[in-house]
Protein backbone atom coordinates (compact mmCIF):
# COMPACT_ATOMS: atom_id res chain seq x y z
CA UNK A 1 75.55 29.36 98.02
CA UNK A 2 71.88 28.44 98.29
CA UNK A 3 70.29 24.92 97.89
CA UNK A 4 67.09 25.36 95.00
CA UNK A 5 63.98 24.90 96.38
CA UNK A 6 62.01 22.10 94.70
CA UNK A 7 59.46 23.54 92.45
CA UNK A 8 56.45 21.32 90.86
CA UNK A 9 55.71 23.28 87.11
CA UNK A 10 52.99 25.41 88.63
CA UNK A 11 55.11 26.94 90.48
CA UNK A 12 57.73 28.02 87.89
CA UNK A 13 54.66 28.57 85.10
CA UNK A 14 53.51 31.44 88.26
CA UNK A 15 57.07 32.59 88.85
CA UNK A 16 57.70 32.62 84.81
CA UNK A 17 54.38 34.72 84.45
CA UNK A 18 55.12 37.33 87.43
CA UNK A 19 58.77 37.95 85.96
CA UNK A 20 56.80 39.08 82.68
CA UNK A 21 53.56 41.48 84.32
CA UNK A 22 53.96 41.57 88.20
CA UNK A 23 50.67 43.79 88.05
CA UNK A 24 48.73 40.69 86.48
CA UNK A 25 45.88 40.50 89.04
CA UNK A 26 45.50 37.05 91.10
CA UNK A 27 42.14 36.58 89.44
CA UNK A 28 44.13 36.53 85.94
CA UNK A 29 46.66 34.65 87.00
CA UNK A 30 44.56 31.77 88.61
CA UNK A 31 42.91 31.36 85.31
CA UNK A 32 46.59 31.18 83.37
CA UNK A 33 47.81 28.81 85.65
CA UNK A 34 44.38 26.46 85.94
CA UNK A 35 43.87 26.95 89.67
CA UNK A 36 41.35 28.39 91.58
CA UNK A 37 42.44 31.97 93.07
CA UNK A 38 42.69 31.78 96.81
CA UNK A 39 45.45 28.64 96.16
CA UNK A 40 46.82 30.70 93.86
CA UNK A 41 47.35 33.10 95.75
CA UNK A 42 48.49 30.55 98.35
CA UNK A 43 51.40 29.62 96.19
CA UNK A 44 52.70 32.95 95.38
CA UNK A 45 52.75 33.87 98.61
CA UNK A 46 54.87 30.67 99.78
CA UNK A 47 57.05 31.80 96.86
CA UNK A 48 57.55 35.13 98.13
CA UNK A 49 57.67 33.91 102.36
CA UNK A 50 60.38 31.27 100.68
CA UNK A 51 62.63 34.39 99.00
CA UNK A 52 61.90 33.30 95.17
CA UNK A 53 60.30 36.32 94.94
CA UNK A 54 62.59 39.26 96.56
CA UNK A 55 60.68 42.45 94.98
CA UNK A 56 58.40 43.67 92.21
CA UNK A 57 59.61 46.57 90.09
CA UNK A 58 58.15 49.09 87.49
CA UNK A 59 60.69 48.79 84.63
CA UNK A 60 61.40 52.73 83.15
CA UNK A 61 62.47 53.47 79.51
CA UNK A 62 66.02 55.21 80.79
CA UNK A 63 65.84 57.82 78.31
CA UNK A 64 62.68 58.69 78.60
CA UNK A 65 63.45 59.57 81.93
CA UNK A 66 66.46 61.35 80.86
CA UNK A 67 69.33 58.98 81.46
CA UNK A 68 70.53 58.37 78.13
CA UNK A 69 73.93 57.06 78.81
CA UNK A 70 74.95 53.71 80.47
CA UNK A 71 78.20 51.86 81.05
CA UNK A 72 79.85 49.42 81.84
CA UNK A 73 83.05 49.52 83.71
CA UNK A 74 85.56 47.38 84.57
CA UNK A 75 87.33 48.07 88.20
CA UNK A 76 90.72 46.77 89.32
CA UNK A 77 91.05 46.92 93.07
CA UNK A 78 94.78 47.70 94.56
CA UNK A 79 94.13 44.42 97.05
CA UNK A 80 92.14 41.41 97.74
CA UNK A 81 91.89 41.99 101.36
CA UNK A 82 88.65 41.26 102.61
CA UNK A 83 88.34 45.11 104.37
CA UNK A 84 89.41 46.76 100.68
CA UNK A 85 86.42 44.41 99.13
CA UNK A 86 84.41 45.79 101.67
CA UNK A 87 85.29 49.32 101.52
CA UNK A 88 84.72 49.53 97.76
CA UNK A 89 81.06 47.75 97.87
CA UNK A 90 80.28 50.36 100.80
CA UNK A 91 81.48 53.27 98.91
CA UNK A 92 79.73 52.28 95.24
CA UNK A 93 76.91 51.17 96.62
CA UNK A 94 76.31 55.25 98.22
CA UNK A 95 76.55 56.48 94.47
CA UNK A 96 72.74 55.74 93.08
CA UNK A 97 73.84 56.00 89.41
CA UNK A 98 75.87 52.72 89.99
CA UNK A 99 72.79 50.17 89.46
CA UNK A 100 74.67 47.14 89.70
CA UNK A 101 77.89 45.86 91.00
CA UNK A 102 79.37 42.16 90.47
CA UNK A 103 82.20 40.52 91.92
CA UNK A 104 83.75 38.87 89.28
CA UNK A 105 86.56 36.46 88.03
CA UNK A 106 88.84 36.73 85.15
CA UNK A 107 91.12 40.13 84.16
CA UNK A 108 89.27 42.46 86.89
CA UNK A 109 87.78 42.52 89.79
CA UNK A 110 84.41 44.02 89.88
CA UNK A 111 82.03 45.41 86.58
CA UNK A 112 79.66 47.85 87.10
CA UNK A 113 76.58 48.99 85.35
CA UNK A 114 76.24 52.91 85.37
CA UNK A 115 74.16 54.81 84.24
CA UNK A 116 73.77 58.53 83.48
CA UNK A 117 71.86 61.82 81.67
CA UNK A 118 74.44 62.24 79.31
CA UNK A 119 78.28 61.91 78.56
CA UNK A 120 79.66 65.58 80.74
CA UNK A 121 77.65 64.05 83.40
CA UNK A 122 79.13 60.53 83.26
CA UNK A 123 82.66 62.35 83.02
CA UNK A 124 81.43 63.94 86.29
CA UNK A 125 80.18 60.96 88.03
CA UNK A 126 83.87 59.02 87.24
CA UNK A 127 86.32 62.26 87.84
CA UNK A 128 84.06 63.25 91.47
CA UNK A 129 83.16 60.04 92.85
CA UNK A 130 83.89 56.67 91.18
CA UNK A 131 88.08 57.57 90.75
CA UNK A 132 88.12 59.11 94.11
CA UNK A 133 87.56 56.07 95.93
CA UNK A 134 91.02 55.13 97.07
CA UNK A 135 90.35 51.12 96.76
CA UNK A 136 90.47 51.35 92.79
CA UNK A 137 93.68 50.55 91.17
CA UNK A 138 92.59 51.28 87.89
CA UNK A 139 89.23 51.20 85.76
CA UNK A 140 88.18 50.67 82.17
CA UNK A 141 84.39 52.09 80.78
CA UNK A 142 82.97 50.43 77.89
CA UNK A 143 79.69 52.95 76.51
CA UNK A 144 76.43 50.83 75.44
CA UNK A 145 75.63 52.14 72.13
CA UNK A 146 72.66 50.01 71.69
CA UNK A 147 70.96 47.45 73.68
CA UNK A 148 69.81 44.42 71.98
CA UNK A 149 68.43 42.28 74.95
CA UNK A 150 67.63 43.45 77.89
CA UNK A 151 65.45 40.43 79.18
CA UNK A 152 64.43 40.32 83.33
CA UNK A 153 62.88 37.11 82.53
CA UNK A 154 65.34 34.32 84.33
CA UNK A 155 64.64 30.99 83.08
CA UNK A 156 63.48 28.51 85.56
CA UNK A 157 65.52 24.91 85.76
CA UNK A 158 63.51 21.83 86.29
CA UNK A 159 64.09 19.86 89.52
C-alpha cells in the first residue's frame, strides 16, 4: 500500500474542486483557490506528476446512453491460487460491460459492477461470457433498482 503524500489545504481545496468540474478552467480555479494562475497551475500539475490525479472523465447519464441496467455481482472463485486470481482479473477485465472489479474480503471473493442495455442483454452477457470463465465457482447478481448516491467526490483526510 501507498504512503499519503502530505498535502497543505490548497492542495486538497484544488483536488476537492477538480473531483467536482475537471473542465473548470485554470483561470477559474486560481481565483477559487486565492492564487495567482501560473502557481496554480503549478500545483495541479505536481498533483497530477505525483499520481493524485490519475485521469479526468466525462461522467454519462447510463440510460441516456441506453444502458439502463446495472449490477452488482458477487463471484466465488474455485481457488485462491495466485494464477486463478490472475486468470479471472485477465478474463473480466476483456468484457467492457464489467466497469469495475474489487477484490474483496468477507463471504466472496470478488464484486463486480456491470452494467447493461437491458435485462435479455444482461442474461446474455452472464450465460456467454461472465459463467463461461472456468475460474468462477459460483456467482450471485443483485439488480440496482434505484441509485441514491452516486458521489465521485472522495473526501480528502487532513495530514
Amino acid at each position: 500500500m501507498n504512503k499519503p503524500i502530505k498535502l497543505d489545504a490548497t492542495d486538497r481545496k484544488i483536488l476537492y474542486i477538480l473531483q467536482g468540474n475537471a473542465k473548470i478552467t485554470n483561470a477559474q480555479l486560481s481565483k477559487e483557490i486565492g492564487l495567482s494562475p501560473a502557481p496554480t497551475l503549478e500545483r495541479v500539475k505536481k498533483l497530477e506528476t505525483l499520481g493524485l490525479i490519475r485521469s479526468y472523465h466525462a461522467m454519462l447519464d447510463n440510460s441516456k446512453v441506453g444502458l439502463g441496467v446495472t449490477t452488482f455481482i458477487q463471484v466465488n472463485l474455485q481457488s485462491h491460487k495466485k494464477s486463478v486470481l490472475d486468470v479471472f482479473v485477465r478474463k473480466i477485465g476483456e468484457i467492457e460491460n464489467v466497469v469495475e472489479c474489487h477484490h474483496i474480503t468477507g463471504a466472496c471473493d470478488f464484486i463486480l459492477k456491470v452494467i447493461a442495455p437491458d435485462i435479455p442483454s444482461y442474461q446474455n452477457l452472464i450465460l456467454e461470457k461472465i459463467s463461461e470463465i472456468e475460474e468462477i465457482s459460483n456467482m450471485q447478481s443483485m439488480v440496482i433498482l434505484s441509485t441514491e448516491k452516486d458521489s465521485k467526490i472522495m473526501p480528502i483526510p487532513e495530514n
